[in-house]
N, C-alpha and C. Protein backbone atom coordinates (compact mmCIF):
# COMPACT_ATOMS: atom_id res chain seq x y z
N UNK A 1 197.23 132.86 58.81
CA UNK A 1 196.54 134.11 59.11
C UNK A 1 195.44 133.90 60.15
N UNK A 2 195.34 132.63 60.93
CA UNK A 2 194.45 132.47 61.85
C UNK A 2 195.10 132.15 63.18
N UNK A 3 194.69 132.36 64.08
CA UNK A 3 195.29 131.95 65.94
C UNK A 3 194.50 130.82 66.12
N UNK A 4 195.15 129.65 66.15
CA UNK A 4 195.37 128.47 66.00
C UNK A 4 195.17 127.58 67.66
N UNK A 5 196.02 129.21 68.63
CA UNK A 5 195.50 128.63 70.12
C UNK A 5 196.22 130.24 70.94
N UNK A 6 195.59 130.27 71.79
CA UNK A 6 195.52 131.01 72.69
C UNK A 6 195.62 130.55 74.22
N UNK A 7 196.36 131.20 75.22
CA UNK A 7 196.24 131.11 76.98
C UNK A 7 197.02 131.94 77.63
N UNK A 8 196.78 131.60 79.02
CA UNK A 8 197.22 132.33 80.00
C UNK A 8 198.27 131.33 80.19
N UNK A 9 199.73 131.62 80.97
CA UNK A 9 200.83 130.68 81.92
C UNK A 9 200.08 131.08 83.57
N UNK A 10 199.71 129.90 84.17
CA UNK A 10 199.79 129.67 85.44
C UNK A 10 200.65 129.34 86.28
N UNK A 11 201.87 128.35 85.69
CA UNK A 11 202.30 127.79 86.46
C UNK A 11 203.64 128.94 87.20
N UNK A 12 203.54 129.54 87.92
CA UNK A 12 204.41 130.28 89.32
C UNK A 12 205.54 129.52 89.73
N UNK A 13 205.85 128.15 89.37
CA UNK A 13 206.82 127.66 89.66
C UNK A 13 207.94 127.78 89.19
N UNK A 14 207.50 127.89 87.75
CA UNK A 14 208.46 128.26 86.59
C UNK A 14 209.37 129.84 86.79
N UNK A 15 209.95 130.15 87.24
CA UNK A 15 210.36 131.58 87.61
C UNK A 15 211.58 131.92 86.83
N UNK A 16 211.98 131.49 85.35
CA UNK A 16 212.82 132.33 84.40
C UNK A 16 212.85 131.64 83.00
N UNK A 17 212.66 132.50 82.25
CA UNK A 17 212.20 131.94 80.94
C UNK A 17 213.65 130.87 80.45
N UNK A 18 213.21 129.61 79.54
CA UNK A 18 214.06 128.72 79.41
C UNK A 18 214.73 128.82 77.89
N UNK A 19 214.14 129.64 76.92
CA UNK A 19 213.94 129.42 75.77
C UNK A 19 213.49 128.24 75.24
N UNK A 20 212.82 127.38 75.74
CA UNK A 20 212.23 126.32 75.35
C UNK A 20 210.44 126.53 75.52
N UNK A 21 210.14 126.91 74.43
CA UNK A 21 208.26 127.16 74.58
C UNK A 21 207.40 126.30 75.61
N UNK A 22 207.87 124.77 75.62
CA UNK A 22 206.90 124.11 76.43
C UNK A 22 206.77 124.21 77.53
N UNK A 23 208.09 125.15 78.29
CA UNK A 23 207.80 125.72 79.58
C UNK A 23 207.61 127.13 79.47
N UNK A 24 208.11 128.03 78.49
CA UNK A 24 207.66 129.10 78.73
C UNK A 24 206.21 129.29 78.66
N UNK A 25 205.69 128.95 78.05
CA UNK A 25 204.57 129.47 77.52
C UNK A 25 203.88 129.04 78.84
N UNK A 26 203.72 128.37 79.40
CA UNK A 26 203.29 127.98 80.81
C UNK A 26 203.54 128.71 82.04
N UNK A 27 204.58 129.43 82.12
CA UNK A 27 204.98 130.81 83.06
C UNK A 27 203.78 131.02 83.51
N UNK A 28 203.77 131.37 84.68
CA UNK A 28 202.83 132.49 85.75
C UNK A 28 203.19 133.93 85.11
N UNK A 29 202.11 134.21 85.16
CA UNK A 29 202.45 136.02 84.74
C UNK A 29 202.68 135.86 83.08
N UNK A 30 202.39 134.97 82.23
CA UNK A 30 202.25 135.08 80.54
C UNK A 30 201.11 134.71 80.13
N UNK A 31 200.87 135.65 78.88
CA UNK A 31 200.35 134.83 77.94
C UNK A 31 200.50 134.51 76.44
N UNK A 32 200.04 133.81 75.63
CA UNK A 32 200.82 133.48 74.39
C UNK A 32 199.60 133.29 73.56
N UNK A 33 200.08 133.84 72.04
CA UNK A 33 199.51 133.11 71.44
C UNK A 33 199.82 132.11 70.58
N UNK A 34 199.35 131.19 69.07
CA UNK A 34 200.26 130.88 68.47
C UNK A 34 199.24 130.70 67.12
N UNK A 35 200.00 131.37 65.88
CA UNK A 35 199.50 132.00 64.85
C UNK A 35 199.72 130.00 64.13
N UNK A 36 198.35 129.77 63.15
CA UNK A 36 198.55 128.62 62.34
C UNK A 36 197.63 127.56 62.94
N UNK A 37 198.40 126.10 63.01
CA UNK A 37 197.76 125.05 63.09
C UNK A 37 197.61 125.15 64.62
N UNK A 38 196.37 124.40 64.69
CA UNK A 38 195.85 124.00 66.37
C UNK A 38 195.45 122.80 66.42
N UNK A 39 195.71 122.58 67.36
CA UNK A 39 195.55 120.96 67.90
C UNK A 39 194.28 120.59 67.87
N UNK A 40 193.82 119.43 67.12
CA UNK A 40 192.79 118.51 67.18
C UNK A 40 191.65 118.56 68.52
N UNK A 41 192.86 117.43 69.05
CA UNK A 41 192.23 117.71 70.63
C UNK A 41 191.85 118.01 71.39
N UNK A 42 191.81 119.71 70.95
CA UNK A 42 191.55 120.76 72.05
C UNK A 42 190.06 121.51 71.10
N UNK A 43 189.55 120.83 70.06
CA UNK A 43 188.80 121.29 68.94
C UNK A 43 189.11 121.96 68.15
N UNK A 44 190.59 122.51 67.86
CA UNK A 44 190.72 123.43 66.95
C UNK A 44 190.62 122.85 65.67
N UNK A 45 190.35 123.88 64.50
CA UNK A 45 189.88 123.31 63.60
C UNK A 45 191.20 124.04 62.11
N UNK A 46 192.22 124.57 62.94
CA UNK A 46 192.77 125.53 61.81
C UNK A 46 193.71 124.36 61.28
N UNK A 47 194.19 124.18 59.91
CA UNK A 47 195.49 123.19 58.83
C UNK A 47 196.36 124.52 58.41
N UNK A 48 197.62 124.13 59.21
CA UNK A 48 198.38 124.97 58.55
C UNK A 48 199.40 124.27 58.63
N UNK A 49 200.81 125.05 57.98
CA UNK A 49 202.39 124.27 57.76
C UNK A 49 203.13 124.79 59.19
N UNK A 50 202.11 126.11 59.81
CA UNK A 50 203.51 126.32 61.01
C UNK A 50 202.14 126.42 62.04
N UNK A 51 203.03 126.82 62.97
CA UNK A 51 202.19 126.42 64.64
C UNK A 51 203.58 127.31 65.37
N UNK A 52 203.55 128.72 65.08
CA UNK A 52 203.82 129.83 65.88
C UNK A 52 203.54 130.28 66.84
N UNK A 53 204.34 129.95 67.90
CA UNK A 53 204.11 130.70 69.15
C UNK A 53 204.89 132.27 69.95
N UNK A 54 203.81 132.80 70.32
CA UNK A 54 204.34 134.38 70.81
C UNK A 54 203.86 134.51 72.00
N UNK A 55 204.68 134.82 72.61
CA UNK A 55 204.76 134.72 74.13
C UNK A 55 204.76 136.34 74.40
N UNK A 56 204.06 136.46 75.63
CA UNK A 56 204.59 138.23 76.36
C UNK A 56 204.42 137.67 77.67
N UNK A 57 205.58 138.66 78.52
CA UNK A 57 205.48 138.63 79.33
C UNK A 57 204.17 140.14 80.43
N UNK A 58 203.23 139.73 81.24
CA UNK A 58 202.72 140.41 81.62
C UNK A 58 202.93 140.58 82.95
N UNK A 59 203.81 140.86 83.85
CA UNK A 59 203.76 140.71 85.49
C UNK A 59 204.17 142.36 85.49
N UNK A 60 204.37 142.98 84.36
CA UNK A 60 205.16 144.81 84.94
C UNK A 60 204.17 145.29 83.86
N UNK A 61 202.66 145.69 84.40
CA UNK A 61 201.82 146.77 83.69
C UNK A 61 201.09 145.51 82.82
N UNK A 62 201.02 144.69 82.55
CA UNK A 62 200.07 144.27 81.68
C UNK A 62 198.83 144.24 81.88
N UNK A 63 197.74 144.11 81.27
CA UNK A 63 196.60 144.19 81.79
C UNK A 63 195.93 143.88 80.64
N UNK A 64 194.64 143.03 80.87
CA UNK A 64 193.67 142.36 80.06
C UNK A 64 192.13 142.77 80.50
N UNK A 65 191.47 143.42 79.44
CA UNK A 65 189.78 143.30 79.61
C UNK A 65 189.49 142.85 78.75
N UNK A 66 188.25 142.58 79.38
CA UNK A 66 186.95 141.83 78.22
C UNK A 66 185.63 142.82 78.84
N UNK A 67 185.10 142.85 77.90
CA UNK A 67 183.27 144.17 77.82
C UNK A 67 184.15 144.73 79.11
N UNK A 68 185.10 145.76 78.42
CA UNK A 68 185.87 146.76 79.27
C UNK A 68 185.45 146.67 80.78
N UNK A 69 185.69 145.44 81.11
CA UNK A 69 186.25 144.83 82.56
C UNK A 69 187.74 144.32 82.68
N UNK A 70 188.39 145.06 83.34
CA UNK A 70 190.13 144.61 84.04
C UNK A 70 189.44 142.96 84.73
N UNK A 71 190.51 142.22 83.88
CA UNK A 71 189.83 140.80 84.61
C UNK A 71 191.75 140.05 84.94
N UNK A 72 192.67 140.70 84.40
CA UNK A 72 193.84 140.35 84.66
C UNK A 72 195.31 141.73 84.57
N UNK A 73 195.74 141.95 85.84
CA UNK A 73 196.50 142.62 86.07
C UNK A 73 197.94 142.21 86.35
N UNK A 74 198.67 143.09 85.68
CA UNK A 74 200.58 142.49 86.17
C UNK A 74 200.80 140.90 86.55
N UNK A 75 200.19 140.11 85.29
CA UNK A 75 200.58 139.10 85.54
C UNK A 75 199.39 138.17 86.36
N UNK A 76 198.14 138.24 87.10
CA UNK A 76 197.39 137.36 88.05
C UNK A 76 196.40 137.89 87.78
N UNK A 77 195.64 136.82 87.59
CA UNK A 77 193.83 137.12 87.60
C UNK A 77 193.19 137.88 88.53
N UNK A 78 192.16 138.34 88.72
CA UNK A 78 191.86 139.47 89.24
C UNK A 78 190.46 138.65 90.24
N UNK A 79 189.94 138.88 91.03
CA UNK A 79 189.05 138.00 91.77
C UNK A 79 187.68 139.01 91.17
């Protein structure tokens, strides 16, 4: 019941989803989350049995604010 890790996909190289997470989730134009355990390494602090990941695709209408600022549109950060 906790998000375990969160990001954006940068990488633009990647240009069609593989069904394999370790590249999708890395896509240009995504972002993912993943419900459960999080990695040590990165400081997360959540113990769980799964490490769920959910992917969307954002490049057609997506859009992200924070303190209702557009900071990411259709996929690319916003300058």
């Amino acid at each position: 019941d906790r998000i375990g890790e969160a990001a954006s996909g940068t990488n633009y190289g990647i240009t069609r989803f593989t069904k394999n997470m370790l590249f999708d989730e890395k896509m240009g134009g995504t972002i993912h989350i993943a419900l459960g355990n999080s990695y040590p390494e990165t400081g997360g602090l959540n113990k769980s049995a799964i490490h769920w990941d959910i992917l969307k695709d954002m490049k057609n209408d997506g859009e992200i604010y924070a303190d209702d600022k557009l900071f990411y549109k259709d996929g690319k950060f916003l300058i």
